[in-house]
C-alpha atoms as a PDB file:
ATOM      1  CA  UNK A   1     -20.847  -7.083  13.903  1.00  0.00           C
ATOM      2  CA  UNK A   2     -19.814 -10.356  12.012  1.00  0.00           C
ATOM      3  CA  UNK A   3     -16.274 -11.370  10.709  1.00  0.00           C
ATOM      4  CA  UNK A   4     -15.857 -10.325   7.203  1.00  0.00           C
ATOM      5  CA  UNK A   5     -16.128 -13.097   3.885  1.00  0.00           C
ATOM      6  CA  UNK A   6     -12.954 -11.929   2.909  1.00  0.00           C
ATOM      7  CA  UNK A   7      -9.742 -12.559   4.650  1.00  0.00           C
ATOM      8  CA  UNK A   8      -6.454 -11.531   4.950  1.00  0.00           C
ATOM      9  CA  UNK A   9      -4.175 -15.084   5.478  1.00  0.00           C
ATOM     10  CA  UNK A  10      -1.254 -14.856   7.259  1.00  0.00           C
ATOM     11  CA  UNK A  11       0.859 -11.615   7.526  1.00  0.00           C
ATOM     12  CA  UNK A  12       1.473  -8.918   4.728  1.00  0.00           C
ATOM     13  CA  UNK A  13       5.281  -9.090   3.337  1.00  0.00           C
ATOM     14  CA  UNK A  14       7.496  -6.237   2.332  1.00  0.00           C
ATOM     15  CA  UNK A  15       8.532  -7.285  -1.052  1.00  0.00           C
ATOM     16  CA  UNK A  16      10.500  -4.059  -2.092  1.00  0.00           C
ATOM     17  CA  UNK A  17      11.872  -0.711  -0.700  1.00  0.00           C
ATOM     18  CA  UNK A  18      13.883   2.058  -2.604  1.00  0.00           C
ATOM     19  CA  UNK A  19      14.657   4.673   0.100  1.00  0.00           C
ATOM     20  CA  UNK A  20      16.868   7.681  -1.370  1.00  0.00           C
ATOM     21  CA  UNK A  21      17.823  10.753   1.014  1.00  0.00           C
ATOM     22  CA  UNK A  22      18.636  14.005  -0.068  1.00  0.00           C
ATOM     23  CA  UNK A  23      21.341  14.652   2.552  1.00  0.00           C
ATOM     24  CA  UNK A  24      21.370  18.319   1.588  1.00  0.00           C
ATOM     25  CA  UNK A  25      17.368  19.194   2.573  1.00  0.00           C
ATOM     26  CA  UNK A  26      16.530  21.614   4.772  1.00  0.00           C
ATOM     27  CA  UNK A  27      13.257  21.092   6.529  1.00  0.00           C
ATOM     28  CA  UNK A  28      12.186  24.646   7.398  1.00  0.00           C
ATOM     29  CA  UNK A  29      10.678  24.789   4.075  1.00  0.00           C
ATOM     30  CA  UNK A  30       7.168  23.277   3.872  1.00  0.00           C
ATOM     31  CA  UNK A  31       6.395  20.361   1.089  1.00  0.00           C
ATOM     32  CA  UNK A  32       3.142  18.968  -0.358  1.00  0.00           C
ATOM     33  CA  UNK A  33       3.293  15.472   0.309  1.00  0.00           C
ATOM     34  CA  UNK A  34       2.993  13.213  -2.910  1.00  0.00           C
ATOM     35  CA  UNK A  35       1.640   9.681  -2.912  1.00  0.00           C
ATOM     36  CA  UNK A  36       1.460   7.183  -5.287  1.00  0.00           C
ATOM     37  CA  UNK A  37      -0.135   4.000  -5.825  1.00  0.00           C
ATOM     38  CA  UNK A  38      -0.844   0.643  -8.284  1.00  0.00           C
ATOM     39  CA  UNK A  39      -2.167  -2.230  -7.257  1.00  0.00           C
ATOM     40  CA  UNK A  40      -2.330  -5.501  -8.792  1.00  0.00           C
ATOM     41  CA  UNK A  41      -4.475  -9.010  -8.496  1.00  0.00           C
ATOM     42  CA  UNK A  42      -2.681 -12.048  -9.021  1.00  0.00           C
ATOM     43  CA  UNK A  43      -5.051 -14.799  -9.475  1.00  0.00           C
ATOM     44  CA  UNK A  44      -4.354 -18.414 -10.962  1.00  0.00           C
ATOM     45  CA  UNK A  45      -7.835 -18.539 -13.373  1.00  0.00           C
ATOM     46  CA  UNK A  46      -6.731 -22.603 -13.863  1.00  0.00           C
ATOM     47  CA  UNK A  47      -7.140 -23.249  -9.775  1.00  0.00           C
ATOM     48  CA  UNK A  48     -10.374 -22.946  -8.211  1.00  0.00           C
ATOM     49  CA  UNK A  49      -9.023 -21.981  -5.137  1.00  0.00           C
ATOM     50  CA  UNK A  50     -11.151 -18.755  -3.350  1.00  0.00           C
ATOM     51  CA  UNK A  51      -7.492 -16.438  -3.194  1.00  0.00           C
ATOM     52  CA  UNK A  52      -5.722 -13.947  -4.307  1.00  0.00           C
ATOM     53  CA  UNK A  53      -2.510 -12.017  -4.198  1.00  0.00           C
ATOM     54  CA  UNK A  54      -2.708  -8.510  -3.939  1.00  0.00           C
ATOM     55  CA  UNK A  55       0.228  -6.290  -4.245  1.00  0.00           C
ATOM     56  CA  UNK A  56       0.305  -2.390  -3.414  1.00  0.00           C
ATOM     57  CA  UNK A  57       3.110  -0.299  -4.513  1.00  0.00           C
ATOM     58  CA  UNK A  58       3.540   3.078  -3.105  1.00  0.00           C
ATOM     59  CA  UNK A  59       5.527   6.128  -4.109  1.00  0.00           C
ATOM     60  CA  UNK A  60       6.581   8.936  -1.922  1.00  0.00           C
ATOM     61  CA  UNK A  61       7.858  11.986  -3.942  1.00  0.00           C
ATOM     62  CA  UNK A  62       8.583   9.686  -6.893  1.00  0.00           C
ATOM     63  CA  UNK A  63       8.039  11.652  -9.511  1.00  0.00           C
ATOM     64  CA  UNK A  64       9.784  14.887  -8.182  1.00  0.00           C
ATOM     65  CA  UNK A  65      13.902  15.371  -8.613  1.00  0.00           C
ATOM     66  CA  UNK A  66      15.417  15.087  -5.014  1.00  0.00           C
ATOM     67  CA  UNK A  67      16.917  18.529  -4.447  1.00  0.00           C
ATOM     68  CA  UNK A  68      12.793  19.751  -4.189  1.00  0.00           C
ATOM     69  CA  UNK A  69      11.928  16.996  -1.951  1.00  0.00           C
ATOM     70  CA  UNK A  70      13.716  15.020   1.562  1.00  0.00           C
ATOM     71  CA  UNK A  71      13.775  12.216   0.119  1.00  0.00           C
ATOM     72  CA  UNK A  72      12.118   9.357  -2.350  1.00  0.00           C
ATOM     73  CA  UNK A  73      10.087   5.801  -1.228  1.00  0.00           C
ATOM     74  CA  UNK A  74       9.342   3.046  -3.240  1.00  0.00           C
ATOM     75  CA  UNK A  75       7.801   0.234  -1.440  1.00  0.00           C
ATOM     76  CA  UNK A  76       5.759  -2.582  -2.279  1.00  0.00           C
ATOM     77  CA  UNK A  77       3.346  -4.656   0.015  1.00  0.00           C
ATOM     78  CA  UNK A  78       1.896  -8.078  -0.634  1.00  0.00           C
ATOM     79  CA  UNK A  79      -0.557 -10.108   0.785  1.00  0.00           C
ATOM     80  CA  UNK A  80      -2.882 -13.091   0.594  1.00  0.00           C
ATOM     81  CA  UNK A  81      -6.364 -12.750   0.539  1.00  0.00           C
ATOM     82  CA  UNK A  82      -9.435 -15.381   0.741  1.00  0.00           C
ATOM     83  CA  UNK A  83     -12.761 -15.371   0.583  1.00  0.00           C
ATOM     84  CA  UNK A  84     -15.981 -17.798   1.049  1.00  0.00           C
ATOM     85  CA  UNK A  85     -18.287 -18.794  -1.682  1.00  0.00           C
ATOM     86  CA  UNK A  86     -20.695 -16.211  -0.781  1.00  0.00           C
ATOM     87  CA  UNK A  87     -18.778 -13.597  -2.852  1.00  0.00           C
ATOM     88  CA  UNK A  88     -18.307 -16.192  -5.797  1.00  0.00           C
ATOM     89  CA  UNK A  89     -21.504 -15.495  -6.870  1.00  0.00           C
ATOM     90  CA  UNK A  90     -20.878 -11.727  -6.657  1.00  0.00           C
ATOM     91  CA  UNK A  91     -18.489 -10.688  -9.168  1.00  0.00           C
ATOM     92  CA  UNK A  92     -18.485  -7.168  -8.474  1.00  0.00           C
ATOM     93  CA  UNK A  93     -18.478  -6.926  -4.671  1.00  0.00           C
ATOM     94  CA  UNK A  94     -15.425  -9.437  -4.854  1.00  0.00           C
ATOM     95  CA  UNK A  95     -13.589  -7.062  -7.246  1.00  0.00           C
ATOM     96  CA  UNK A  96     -14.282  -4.369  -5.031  1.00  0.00           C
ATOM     97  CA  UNK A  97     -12.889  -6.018  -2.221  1.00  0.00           C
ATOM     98  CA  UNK A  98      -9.527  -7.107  -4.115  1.00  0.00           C
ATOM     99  CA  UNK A  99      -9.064  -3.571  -5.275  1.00  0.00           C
ATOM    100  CA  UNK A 100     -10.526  -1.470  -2.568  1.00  0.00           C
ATOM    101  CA  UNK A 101     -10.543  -3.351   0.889  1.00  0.00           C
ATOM    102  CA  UNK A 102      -7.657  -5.732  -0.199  1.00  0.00           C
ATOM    103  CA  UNK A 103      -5.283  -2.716  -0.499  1.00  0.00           C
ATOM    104  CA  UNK A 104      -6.621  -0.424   2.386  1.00  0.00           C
ATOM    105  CA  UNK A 105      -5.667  -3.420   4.568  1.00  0.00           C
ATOM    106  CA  UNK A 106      -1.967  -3.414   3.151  1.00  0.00           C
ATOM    107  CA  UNK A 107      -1.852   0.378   3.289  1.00  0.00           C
ATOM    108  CA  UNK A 108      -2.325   0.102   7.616  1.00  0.00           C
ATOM    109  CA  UNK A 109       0.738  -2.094   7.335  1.00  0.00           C
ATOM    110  CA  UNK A 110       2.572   0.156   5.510  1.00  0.00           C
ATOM    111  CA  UNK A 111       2.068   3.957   7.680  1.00  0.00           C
ATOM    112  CA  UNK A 112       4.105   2.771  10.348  1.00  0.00           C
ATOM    113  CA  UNK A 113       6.717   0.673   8.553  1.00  0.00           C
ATOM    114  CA  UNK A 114       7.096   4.487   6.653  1.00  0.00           C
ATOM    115  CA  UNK A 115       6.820   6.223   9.848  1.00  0.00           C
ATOM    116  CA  UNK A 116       9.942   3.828  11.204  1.00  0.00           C
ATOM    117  CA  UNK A 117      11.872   3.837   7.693  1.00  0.00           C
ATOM    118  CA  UNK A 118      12.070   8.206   7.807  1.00  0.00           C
ATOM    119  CA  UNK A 119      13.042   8.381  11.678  1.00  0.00           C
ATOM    120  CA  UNK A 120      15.774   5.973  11.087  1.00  0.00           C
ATOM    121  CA  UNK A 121      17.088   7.961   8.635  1.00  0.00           C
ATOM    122  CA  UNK A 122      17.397  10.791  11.148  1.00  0.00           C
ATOM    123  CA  UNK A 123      14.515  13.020   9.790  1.00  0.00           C
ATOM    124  CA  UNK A 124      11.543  14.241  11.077  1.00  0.00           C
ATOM    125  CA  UNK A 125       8.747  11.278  10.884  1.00  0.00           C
ATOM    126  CA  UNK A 126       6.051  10.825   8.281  1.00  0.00           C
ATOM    127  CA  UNK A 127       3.011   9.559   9.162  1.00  0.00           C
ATOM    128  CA  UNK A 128       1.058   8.770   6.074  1.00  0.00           C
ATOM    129  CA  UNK A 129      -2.486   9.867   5.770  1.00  0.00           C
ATOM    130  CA  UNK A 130      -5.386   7.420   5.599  1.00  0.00           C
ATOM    131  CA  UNK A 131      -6.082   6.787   1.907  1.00  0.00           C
ATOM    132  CA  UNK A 132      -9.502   6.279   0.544  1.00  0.00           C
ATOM    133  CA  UNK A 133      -8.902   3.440  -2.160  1.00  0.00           C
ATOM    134  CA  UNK A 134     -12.611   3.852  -3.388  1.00  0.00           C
ATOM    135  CA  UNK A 135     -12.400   7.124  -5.384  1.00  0.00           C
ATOM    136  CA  UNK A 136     -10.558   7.660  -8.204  1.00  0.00           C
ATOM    137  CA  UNK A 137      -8.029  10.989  -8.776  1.00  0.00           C
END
């Protein structure tokens, strides 16, 4: 095994949270979880530095009205990523790792921080899933 081109620098920041409880749900009643996601690249084209910003923003129950679900999560997750020459010259694998490996590294900062945010709020604890960030829904 060898240490990766492609770095995360420093620690991931929580740049946003929306955290709405519907103080009226009963949990005896089973709900399919619902995840969202977007992800965006910030790169400065006019630098030729070898980093990038990427930013995950994840939804939990977003889309569904609060008296069907315990409650609704918006949080976002940014972090700094580098890389070596070596993936300069490949285009593709570097876009892969912004958009793939970039936010699978955020996401294992976010399952506990979700985990903590729903047991503080006195409910029973959600442990996110591991995501696959390869495939497409």
């Amino acid at each position: 095994m060898r240490e990766s081109n492609f770095q995360l620098i420093g620690k991931p920041q929580v740049t946003s949270i929306r955290f709405d409880v519907n103080k009226d749900y009963i949990f005896d009643k089973e709900v399919t979880l619902e995840i969202n996601s977007n992800i965006r690249v910030l790169r400065n084209s006019r630098e030729q530095k070898k980093e990038a910003i990427v930013i995950l923003s994840i939804g939990i129950f977003s889309s569904k009205e609060l008296p069907d679900v315990p409650f609704k999560l918006d949080i976002e997750i940014q972090g700094c990523f580098a890389w070596d020459g070596v993936l300069d010259n490949d285009t593709a694998q570097l876009e892969s790792m912004l958009r793939q490996n970039a936010p699978a590294a955020l996401f294992s900062y976010l399952r506990p921080i979700v985990t903590l945010i729903t047991v503080e709020a006195n409910m029973p604890p959600l442990v996110l899933p591991l995501m696959n960030f390869i495939e497409k829904e």
